[in-house]
Protein backbone atom coordinates (compact mmCIF):
# COMPACT_ATOMS: atom_id res chain seq x y z
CA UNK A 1 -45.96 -85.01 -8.18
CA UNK A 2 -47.47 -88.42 -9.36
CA UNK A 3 -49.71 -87.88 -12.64
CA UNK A 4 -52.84 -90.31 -12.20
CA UNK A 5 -52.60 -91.59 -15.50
CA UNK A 6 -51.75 -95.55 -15.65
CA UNK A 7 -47.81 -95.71 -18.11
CA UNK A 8 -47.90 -91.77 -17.89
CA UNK A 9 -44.49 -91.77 -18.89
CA UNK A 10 -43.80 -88.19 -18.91
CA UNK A 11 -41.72 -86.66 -21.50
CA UNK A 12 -41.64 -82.77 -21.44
CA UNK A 13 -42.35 -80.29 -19.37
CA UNK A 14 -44.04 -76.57 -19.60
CA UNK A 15 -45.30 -73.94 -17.44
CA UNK A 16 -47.31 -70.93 -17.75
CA UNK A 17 -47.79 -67.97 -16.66
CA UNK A 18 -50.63 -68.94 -14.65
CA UNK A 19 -48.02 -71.83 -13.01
CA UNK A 20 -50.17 -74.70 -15.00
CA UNK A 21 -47.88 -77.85 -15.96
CA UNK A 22 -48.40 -78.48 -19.16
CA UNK A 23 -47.12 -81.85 -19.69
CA UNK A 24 -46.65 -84.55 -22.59
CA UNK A 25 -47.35 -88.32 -21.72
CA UNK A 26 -45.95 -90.66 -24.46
CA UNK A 27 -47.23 -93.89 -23.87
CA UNK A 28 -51.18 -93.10 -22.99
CA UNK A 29 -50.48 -90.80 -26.38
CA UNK A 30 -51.74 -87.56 -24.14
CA UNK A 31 -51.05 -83.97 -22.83
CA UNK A 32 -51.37 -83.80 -19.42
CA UNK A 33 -52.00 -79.93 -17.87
CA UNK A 34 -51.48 -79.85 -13.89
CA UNK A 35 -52.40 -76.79 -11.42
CA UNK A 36 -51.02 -77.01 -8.99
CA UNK A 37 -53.25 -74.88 -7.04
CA UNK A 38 -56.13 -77.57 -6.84
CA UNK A 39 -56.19 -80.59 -5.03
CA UNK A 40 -55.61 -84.35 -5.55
CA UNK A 41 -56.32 -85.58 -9.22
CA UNK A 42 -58.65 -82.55 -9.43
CA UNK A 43 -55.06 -81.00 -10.27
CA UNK A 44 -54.84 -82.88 -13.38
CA UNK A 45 -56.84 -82.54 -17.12
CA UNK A 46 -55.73 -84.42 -19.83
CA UNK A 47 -56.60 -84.59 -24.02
CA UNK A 48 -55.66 -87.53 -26.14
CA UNK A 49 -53.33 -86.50 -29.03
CA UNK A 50 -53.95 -89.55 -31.18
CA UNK A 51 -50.10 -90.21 -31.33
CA UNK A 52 -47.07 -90.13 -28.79
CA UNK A 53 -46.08 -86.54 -27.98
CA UNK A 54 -42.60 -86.08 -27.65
CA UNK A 55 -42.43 -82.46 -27.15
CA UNK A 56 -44.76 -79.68 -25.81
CA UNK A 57 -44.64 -75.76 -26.03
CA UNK A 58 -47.10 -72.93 -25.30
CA UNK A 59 -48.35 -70.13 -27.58
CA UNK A 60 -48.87 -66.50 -26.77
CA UNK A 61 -52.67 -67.67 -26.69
CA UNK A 62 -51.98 -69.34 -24.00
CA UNK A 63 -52.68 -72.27 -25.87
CA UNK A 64 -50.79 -75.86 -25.57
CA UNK A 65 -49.24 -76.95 -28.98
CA UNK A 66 -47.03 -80.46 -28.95
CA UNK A 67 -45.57 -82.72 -32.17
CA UNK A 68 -45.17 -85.95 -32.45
CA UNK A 69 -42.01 -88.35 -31.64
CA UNK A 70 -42.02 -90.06 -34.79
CA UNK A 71 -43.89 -87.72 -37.08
């Protein structure tokens, strides 16, 4: 699935329970979620984290939580 973010550079990959890709982008220093049950780049939400994301993981909220690569 292309992500419609210009150097997206994907990194890591989660998904949850609702089937939402939540999804860390290094080089435009984002997280990236994707559902997969809406169409074209309506699929796609992103939030800048201010540094590159390396890794991503999901709470029990629900919530997205990532940390940095070089923090």
């Amino acid at each position: 699935v292309p992500v419609p973010v210009p150097r997206a550079n994907p990194r890591a990959v989660e998904v949850d329970a609702a089937g939402r890709w939540w999804v860390a982008l290094g080089a435009p220093r984002q997280i990236a979620v994707h559902d997969p049950t809406a169409a074209g780049d309506a699929a796609w939400r992103t939030f800048p984290t201010g540094m590159y994301p390396h890794s991503v993981a999901l709470g029990r909220d629900g919530e997205g939580w990532f940390n940095g690569h070089f923090t």
